[in-house]
PDB file of N, CA and C in Angstrom:
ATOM      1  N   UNK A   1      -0.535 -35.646   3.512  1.00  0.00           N
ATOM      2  CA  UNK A   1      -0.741 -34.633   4.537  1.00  0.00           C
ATOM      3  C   UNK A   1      -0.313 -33.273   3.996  1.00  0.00           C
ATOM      4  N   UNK A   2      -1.159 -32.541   4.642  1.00  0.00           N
ATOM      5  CA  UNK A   2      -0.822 -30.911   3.978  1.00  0.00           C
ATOM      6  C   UNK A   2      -0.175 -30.164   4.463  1.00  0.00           C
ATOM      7  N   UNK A   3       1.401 -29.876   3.918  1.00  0.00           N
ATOM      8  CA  UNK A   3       2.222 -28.850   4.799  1.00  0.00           C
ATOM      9  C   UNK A   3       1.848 -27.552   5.608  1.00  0.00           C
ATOM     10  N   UNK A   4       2.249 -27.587   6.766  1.00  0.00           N
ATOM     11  CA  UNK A   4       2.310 -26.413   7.501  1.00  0.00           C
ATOM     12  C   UNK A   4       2.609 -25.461   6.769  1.00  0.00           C
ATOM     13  N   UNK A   5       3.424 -25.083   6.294  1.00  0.00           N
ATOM     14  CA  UNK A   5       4.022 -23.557   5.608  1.00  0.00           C
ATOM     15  C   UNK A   5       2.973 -23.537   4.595  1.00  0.00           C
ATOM     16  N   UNK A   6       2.386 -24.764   3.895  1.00  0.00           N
ATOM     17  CA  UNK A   6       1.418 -24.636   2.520  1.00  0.00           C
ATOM     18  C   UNK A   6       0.273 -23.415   3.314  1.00  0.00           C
ATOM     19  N   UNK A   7      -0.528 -24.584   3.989  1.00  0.00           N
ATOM     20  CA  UNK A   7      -1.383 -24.150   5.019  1.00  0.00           C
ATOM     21  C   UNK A   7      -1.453 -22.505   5.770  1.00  0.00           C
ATOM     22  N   UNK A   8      -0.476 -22.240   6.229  1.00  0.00           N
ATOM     23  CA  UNK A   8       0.121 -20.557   6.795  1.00  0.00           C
ATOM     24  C   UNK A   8       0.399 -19.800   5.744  1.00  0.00           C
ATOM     25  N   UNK A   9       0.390 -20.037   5.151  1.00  0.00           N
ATOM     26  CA  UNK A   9       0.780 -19.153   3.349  1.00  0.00           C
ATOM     27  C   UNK A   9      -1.130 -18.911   3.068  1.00  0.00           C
ATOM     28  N   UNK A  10      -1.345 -20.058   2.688  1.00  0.00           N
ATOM     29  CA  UNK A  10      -2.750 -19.943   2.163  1.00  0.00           C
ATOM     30  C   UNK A  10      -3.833 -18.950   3.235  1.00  0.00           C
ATOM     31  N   UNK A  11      -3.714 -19.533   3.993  1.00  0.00           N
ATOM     32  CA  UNK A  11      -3.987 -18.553   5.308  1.00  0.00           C
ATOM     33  C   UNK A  11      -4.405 -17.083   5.565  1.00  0.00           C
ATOM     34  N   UNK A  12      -2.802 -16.968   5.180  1.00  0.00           N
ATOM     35  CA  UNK A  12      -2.181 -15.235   5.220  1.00  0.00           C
ATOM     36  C   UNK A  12      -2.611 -14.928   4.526  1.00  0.00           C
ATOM     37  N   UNK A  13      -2.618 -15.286   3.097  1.00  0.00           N
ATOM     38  CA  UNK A  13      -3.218 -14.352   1.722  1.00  0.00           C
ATOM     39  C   UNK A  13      -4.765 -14.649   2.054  1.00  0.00           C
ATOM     40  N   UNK A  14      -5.564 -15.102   2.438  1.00  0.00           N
ATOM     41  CA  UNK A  14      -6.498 -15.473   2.770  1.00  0.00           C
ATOM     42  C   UNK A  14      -7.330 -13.971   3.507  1.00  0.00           C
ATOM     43  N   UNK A  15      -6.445 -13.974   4.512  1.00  0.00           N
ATOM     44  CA  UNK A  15      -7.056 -12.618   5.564  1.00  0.00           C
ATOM     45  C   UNK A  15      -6.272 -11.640   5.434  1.00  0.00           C
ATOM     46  N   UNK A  16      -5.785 -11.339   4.569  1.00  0.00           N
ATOM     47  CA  UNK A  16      -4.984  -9.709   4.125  1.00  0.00           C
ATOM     48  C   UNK A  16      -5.701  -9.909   2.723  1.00  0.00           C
ATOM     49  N   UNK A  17      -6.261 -11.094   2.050  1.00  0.00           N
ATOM     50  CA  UNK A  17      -7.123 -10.707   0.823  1.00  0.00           C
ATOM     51  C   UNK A  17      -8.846  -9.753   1.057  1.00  0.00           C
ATOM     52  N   UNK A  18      -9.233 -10.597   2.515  1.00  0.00           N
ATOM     53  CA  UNK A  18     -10.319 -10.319   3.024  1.00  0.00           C
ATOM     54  C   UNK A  18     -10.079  -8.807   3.801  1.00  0.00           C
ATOM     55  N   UNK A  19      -9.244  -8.558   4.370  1.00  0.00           N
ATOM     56  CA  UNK A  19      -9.069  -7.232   4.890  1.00  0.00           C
ATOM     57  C   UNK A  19      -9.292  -6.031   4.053  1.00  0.00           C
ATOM     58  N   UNK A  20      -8.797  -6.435   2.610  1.00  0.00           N
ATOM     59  CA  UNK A  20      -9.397  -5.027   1.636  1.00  0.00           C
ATOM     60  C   UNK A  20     -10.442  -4.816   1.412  1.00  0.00           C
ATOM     61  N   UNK A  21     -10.674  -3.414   1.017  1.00  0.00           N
ATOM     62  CA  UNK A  21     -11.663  -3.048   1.161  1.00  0.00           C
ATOM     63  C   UNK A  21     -12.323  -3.197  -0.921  1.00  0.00           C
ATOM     64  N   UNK A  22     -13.277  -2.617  -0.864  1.00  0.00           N
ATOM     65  CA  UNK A  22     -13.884  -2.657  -2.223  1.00  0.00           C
ATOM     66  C   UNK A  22     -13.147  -1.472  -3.512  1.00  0.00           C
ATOM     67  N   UNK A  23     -12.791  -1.907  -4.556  1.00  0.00           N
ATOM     68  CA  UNK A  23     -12.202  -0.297  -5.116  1.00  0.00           C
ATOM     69  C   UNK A  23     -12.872   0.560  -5.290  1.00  0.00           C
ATOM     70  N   UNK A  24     -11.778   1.664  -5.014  1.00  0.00           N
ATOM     71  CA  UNK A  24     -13.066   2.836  -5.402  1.00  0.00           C
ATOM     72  C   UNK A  24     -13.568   3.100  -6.874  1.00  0.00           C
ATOM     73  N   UNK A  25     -15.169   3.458  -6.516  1.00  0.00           N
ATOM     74  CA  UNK A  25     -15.627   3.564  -8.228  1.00  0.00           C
ATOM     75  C   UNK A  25     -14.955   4.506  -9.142  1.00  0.00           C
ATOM     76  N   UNK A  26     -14.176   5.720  -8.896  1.00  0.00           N
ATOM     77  CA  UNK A  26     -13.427   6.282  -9.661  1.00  0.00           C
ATOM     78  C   UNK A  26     -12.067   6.711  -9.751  1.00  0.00           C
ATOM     79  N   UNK A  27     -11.675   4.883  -9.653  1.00  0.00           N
ATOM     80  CA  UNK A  27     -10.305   4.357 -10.146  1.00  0.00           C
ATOM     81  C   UNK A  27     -10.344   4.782 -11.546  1.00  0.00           C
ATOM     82  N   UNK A  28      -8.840   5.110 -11.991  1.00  0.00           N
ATOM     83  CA  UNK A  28      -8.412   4.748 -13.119  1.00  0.00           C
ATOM     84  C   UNK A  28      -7.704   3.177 -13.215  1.00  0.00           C
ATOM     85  N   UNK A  29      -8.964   2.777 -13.964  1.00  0.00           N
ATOM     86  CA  UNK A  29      -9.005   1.085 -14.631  1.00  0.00           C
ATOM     87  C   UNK A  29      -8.037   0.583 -15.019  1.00  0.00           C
ATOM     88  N   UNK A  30      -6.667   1.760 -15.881  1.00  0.00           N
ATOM     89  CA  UNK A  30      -5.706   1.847 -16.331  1.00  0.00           C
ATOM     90  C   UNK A  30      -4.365   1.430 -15.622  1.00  0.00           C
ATOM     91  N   UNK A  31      -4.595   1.377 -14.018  1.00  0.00           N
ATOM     92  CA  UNK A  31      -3.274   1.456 -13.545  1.00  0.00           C
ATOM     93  C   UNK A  31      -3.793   0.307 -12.356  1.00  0.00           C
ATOM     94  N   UNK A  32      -4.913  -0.657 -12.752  1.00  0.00           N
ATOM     95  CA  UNK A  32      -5.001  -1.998 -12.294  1.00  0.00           C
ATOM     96  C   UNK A  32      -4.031  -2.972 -12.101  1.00  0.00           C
ATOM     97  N   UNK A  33      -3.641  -3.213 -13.203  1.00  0.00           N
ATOM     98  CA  UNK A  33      -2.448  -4.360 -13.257  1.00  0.00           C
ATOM     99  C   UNK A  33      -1.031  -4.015 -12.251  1.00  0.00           C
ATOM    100  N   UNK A  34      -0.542  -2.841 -12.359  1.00  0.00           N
ATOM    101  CA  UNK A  34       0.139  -2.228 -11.962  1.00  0.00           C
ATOM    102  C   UNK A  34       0.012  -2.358 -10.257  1.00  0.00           C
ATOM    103  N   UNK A  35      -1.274  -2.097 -10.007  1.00  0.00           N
ATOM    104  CA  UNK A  35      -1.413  -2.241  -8.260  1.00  0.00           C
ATOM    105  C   UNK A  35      -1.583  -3.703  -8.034  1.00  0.00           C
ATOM    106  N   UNK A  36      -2.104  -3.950  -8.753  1.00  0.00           N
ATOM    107  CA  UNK A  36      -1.949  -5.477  -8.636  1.00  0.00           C
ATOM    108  C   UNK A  36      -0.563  -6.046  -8.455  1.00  0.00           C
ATOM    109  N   UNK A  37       0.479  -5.556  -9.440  1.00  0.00           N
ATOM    110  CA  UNK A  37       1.421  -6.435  -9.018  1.00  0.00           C
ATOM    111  C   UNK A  37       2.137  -6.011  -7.668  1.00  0.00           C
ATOM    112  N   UNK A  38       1.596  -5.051  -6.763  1.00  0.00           N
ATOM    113  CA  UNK A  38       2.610  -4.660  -5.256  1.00  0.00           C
ATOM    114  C   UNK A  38       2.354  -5.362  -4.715  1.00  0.00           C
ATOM    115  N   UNK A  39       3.356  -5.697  -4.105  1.00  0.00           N
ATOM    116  CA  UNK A  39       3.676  -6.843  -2.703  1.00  0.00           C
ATOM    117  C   UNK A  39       4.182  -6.362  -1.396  1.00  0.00           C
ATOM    118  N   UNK A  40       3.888  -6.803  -0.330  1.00  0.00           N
ATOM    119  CA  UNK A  40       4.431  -6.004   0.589  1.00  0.00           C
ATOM    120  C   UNK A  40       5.926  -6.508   0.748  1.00  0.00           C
ATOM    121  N   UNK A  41       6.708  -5.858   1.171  1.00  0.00           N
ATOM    122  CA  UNK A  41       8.013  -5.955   1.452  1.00  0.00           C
ATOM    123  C   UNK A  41       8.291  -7.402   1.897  1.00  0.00           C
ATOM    124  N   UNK A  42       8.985  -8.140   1.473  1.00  0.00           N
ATOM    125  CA  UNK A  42       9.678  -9.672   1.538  1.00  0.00           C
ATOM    126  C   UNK A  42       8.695 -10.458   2.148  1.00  0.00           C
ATOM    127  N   UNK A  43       7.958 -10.171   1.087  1.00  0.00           N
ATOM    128  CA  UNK A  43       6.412 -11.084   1.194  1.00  0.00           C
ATOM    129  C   UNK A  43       5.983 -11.697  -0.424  1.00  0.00           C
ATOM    130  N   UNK A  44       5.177 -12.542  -0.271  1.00  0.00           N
ATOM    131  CA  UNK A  44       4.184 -12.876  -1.335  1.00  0.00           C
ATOM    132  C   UNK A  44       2.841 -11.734  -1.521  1.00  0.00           C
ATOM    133  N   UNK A  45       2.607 -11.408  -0.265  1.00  0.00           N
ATOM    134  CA  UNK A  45       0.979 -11.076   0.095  1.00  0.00           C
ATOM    135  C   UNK A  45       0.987  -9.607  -0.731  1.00  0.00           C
ATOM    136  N   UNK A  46      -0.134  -9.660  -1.463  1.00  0.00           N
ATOM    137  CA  UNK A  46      -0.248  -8.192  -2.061  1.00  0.00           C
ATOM    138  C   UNK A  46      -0.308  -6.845  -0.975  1.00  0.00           C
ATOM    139  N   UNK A  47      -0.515  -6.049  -1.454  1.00  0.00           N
ATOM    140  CA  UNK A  47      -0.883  -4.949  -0.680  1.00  0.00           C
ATOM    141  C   UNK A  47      -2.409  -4.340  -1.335  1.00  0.00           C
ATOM    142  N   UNK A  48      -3.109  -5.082  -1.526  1.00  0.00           N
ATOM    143  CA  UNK A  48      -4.530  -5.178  -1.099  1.00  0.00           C
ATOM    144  C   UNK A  48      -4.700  -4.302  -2.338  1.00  0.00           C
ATOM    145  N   UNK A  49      -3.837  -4.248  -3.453  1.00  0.00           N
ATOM    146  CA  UNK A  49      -4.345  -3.628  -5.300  1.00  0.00           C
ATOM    147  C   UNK A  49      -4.837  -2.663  -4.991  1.00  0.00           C
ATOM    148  N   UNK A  50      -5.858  -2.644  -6.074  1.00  0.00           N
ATOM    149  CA  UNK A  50      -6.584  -0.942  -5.854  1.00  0.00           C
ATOM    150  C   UNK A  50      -7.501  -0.613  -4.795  1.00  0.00           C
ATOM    151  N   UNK A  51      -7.555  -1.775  -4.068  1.00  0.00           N
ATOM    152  CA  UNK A  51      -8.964  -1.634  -2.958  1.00  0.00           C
ATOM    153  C   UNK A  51      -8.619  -0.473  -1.637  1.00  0.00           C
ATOM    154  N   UNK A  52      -7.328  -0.544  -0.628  1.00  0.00           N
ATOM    155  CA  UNK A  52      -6.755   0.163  -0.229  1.00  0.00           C
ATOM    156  C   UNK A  52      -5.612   0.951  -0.473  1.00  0.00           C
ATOM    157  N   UNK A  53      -5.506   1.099  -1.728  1.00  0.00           N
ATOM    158  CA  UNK A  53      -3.948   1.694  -2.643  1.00  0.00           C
ATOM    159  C   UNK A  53      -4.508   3.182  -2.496  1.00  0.00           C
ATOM    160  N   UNK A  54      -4.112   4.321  -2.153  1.00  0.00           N
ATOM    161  CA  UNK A  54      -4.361   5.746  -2.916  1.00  0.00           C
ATOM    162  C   UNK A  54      -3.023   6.233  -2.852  1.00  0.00           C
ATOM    163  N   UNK A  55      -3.304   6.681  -4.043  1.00  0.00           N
ATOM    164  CA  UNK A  55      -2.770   8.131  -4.715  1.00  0.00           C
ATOM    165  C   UNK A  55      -2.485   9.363  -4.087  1.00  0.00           C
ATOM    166  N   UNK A  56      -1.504   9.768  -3.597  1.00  0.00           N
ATOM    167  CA  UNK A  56      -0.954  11.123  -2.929  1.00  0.00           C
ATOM    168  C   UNK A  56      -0.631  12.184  -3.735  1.00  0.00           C
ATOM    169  N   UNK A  57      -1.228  13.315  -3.938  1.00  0.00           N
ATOM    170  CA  UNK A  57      -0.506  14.730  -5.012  1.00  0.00           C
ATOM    171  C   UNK A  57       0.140  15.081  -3.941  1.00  0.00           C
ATOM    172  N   UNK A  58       1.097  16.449  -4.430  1.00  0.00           N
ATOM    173  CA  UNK A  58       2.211  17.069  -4.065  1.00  0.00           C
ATOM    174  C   UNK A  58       1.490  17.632  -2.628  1.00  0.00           C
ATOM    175  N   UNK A  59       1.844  18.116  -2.002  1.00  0.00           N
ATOM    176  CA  UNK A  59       1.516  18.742  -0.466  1.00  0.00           C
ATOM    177  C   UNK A  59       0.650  17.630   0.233  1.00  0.00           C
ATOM    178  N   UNK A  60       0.289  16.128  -0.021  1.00  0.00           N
ATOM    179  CA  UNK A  60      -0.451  15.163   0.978  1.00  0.00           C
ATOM    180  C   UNK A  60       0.677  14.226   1.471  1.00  0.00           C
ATOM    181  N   UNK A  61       1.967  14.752   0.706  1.00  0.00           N
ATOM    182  CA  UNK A  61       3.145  13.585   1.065  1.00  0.00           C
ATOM    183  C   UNK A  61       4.412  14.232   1.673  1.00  0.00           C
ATOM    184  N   UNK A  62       5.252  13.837   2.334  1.00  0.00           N
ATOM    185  CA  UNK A  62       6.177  14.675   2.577  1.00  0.00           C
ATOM    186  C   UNK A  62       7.500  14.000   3.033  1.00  0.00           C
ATOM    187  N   UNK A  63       8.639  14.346   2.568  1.00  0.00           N
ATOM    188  CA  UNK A  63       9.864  13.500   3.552  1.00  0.00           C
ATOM    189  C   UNK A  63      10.661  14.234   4.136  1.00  0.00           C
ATOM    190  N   UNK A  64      11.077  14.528   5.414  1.00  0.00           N
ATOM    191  CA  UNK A  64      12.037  14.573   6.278  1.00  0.00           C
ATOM    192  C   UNK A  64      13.001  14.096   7.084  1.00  0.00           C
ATOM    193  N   UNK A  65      14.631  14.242   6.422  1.00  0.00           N
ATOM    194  CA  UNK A  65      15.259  13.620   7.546  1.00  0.00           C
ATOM    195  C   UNK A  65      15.474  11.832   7.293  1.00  0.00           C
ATOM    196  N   UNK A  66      14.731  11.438   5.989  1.00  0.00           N
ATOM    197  CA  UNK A  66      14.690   9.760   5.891  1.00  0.00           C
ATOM    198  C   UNK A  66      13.253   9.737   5.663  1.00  0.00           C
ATOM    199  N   UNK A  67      12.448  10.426   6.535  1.00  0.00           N
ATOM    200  CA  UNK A  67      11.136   9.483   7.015  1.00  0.00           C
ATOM    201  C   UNK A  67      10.075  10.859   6.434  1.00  0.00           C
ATOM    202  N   UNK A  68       9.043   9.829   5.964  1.00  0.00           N
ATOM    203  CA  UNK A  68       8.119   9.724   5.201  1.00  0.00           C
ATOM    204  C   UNK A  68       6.723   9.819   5.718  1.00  0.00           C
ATOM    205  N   UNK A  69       5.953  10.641   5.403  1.00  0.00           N
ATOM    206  CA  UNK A  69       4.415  11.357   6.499  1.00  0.00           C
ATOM    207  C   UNK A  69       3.488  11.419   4.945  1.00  0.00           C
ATOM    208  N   UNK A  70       2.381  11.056   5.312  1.00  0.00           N
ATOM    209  CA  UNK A  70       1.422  11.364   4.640  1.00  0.00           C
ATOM    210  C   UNK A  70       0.102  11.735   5.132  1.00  0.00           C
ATOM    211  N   UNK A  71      -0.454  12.692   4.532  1.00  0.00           N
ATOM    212  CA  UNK A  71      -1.902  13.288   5.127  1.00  0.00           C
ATOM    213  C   UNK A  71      -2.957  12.179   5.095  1.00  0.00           C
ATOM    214  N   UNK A  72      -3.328  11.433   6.488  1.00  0.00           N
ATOM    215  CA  UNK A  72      -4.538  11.050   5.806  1.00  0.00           C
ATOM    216  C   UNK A  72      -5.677  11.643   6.939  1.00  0.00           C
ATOM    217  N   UNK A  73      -6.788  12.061   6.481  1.00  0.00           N
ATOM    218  CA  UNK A  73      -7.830  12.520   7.372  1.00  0.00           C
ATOM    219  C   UNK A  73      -7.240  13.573   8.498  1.00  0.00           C
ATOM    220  N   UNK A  74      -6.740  14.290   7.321  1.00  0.00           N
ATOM    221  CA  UNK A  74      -6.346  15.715   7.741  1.00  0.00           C
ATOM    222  C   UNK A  74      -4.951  15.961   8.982  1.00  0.00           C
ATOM    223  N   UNK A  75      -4.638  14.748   8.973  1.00  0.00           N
ATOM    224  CA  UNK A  75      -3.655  13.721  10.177  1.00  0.00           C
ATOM    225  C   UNK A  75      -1.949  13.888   9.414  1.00  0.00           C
ATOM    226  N   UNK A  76      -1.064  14.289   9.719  1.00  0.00           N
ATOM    227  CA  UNK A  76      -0.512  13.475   8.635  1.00  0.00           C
ATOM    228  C   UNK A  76       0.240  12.405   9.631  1.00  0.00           C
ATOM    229  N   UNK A  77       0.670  11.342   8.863  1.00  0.00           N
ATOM    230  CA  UNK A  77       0.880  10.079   9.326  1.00  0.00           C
ATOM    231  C   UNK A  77       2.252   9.256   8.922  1.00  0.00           C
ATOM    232  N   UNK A  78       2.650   8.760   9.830  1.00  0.00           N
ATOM    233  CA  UNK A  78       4.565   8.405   9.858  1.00  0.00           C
ATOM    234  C   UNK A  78       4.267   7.779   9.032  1.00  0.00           C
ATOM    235  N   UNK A  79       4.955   6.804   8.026  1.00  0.00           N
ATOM    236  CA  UNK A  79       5.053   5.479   7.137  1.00  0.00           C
ATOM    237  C   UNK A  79       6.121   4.755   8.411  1.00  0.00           C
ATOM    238  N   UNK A  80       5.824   3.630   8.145  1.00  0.00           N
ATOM    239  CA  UNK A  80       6.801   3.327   9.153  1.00  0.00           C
ATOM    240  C   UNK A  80       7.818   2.424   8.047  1.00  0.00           C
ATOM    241  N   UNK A  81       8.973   2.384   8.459  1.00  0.00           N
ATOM    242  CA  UNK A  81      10.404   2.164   7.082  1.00  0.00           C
ATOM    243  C   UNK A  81      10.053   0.569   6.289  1.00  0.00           C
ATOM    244  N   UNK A  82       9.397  -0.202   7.164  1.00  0.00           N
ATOM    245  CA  UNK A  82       9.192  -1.488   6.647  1.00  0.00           C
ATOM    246  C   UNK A  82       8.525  -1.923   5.475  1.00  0.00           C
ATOM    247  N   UNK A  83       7.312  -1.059   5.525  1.00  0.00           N
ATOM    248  CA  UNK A  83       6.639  -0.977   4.203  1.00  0.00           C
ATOM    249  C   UNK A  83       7.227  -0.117   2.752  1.00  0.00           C
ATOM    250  N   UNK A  84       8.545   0.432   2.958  1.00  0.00           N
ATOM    251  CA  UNK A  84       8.461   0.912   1.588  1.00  0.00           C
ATOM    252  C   UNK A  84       9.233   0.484   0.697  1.00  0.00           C
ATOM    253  N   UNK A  85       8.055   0.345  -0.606  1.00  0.00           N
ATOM    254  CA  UNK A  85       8.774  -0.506  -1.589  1.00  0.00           C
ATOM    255  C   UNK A  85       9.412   0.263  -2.458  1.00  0.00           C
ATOM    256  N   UNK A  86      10.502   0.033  -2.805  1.00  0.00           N
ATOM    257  CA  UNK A  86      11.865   0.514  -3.472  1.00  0.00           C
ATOM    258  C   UNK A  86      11.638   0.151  -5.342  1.00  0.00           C
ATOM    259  N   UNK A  87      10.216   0.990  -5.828  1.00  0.00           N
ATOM    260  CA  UNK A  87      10.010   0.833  -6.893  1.00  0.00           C
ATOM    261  C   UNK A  87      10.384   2.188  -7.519  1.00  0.00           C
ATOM    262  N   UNK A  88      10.743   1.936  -8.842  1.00  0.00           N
ATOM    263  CA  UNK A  88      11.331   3.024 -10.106  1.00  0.00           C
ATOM    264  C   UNK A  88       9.922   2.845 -10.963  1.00  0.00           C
ATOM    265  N   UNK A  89       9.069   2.504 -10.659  1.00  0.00           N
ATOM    266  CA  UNK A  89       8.201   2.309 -11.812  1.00  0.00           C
ATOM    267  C   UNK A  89       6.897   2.606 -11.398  1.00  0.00           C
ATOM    268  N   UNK A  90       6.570   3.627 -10.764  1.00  0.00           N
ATOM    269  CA  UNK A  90       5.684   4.483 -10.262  1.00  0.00           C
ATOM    270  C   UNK A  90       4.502   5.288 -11.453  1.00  0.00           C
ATOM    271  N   UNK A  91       3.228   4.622 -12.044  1.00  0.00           N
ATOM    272  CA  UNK A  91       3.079   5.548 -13.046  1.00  0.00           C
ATOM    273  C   UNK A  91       2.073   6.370 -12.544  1.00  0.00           C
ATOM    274  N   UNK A  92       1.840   7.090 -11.096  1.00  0.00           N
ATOM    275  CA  UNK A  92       0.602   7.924 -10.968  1.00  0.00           C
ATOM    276  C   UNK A  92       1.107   9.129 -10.674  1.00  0.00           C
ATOM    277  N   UNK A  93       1.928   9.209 -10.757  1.00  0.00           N
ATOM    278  CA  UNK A  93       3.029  11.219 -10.879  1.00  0.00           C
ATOM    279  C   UNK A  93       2.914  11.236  -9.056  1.00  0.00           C
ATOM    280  N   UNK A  94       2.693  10.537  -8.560  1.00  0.00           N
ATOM    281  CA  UNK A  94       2.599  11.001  -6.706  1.00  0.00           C
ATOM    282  C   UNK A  94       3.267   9.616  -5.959  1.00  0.00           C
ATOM    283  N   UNK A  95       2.990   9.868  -4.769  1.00  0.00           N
ATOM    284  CA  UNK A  95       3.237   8.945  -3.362  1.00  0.00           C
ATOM    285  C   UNK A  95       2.441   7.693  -3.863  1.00  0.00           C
ATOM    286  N   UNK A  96       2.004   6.690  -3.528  1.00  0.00           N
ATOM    287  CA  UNK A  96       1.433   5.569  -3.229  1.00  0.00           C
ATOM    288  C   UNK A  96       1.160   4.871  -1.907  1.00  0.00           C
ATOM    289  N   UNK A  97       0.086   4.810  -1.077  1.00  0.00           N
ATOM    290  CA  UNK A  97       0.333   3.998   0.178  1.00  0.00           C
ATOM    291  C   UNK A  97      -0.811   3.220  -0.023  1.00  0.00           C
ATOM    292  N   UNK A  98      -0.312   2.308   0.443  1.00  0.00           N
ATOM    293  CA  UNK A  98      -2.001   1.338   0.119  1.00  0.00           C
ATOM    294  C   UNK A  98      -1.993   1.129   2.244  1.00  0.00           C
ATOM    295  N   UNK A  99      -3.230   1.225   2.740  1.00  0.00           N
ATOM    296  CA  UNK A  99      -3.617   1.349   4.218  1.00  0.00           C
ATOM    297  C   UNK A  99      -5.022   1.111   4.047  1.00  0.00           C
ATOM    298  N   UNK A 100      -5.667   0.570   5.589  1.00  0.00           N
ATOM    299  CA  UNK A 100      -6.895   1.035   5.864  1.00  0.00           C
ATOM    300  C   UNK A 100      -6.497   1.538   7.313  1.00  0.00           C
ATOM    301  N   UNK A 101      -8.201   2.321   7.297  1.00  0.00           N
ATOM    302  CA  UNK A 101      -8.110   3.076   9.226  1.00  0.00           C
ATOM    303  C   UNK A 101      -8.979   1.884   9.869  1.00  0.00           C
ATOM    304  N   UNK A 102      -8.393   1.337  10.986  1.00  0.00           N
ATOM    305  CA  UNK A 102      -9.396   1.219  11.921  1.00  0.00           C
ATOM    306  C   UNK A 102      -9.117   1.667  13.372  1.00  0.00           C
ATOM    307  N   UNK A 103     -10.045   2.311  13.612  1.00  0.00           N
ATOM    308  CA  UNK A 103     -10.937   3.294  14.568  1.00  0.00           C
ATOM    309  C   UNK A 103      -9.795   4.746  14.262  1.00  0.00           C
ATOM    310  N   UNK A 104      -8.904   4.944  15.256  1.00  0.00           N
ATOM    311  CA  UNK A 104      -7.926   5.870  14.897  1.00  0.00           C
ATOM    312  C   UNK A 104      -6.428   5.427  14.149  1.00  0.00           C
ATOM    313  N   UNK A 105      -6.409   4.163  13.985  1.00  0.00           N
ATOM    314  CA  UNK A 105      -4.983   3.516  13.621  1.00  0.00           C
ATOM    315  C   UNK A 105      -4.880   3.259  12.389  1.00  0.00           C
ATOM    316  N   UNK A 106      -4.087   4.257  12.053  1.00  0.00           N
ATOM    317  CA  UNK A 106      -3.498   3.468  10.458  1.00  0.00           C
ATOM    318  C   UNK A 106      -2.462   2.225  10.459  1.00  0.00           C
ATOM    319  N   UNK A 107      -3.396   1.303   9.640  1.00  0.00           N
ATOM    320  CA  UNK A 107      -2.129   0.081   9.591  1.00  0.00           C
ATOM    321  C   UNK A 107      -2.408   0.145   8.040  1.00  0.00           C
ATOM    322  N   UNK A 108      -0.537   0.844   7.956  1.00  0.00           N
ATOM    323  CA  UNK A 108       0.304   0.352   6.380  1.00  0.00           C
ATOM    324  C   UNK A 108       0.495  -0.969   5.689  1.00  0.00           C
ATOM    325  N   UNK A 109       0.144  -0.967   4.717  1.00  0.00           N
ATOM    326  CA  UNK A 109       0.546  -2.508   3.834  1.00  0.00           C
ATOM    327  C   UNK A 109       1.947  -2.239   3.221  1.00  0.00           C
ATOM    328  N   UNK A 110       1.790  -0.884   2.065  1.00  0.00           N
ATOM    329  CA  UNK A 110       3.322  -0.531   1.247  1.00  0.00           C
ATOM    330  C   UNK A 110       3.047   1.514   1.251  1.00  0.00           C
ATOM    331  N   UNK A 111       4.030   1.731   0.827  1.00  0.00           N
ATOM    332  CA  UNK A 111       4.329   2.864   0.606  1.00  0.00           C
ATOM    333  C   UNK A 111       5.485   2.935  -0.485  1.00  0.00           C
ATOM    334  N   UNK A 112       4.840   3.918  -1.463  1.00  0.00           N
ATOM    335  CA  UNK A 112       5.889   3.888  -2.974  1.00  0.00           C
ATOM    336  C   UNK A 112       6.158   5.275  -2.953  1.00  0.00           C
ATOM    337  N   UNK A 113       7.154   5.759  -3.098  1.00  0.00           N
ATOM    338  CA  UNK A 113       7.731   6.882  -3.193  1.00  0.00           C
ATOM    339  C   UNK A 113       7.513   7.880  -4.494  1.00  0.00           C
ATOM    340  N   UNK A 114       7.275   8.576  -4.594  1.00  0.00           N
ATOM    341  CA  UNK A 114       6.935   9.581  -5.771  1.00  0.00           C
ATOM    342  C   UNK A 114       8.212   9.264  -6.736  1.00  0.00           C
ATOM    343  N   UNK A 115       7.895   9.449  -7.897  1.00  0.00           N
ATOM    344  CA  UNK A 115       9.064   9.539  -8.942  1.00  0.00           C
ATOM    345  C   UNK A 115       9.634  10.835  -9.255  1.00  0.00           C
ATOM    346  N   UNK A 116      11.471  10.507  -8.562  1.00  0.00           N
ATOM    347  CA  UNK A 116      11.660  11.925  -8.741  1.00  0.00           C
ATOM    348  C   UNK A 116      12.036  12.580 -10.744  1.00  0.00           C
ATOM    349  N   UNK A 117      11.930  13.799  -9.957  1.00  0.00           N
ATOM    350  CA  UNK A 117      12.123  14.320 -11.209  1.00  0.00           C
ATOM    351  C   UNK A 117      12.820  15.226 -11.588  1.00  0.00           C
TER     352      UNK A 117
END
C-alpha cells in the first residue's frame, strides 16, 4: 500500500510543478541550475525555476522597516515574510521573486534578497 505522506508529497510537487508558467525566451541559460535549485521555505517544492523567477534592478525593489515591496505591474507589492529565502548566493546583482498574477493577486513562491554590497 502506498503511503499517505508518499502520495501528498507527490501531489504537491505535482500542482506547484504545473502552476509554472513557461520560461521566458530571454533567460540567461546561465543562471538555470541556480533557479533550479530554490525551494520554497521549509519545503521540498521548488519555486517554479526560471518559469516564474524574475529578476529585480535597483528602484523595482525596496525595503522598509523589515519588509520588502516589489514593483510588479507598476503596483508595488508586499513580499509577505514567509517566502524569503535567506540565501548569500545570489548571482543576478538584484532582488529575486519567483510569483505568478492571477487576476489582481500576486501569489509569492520565494523572494531572495539582493546581495549587499
Amino acid at each position: 500500500m502506498f503511503p499517505f505522506r508518499v502520495l501528498l508529497a507527490t501531489s504537491l510537487a505535482f500542482f506547484a510543478s504545473a502552476a509554472c508558467a513557461q520560461p521566458p525566451a530571454d533567460r540567461d541559460v546561465s543562471l538555470d541550475s541556480w533557479f533550479e535549485s530554490l525551494k520554497q521555505p521549509n519545503s521540498v517544492v521548488g519555486c517554479c525555476s526560471v518559469s516564474d523567477c524574475h529578476i529585480f534592478i535597483d528602484g523595482q525593489y525596496r525595503e522598509a522597516d523589515g519588509q520588502w515591496e516589489v514593483l510588479i505591474d507598476m503596483q508595488w507589492r508586499h513580499v509577505p515574510p514567509g517566502v524569503i529565502l535567506q540565501k548569500h548566493d545570489n548571482p543576478t546583482g538584484g532582488a529575486v521573486s519567483c510569483y505568478r498574477v492571477e487576476y489582481e493577486n500576486v501569489i509569492f513562491y520565494c523572494f531572495i534578497r539582493p546581495v549587499e554590497t
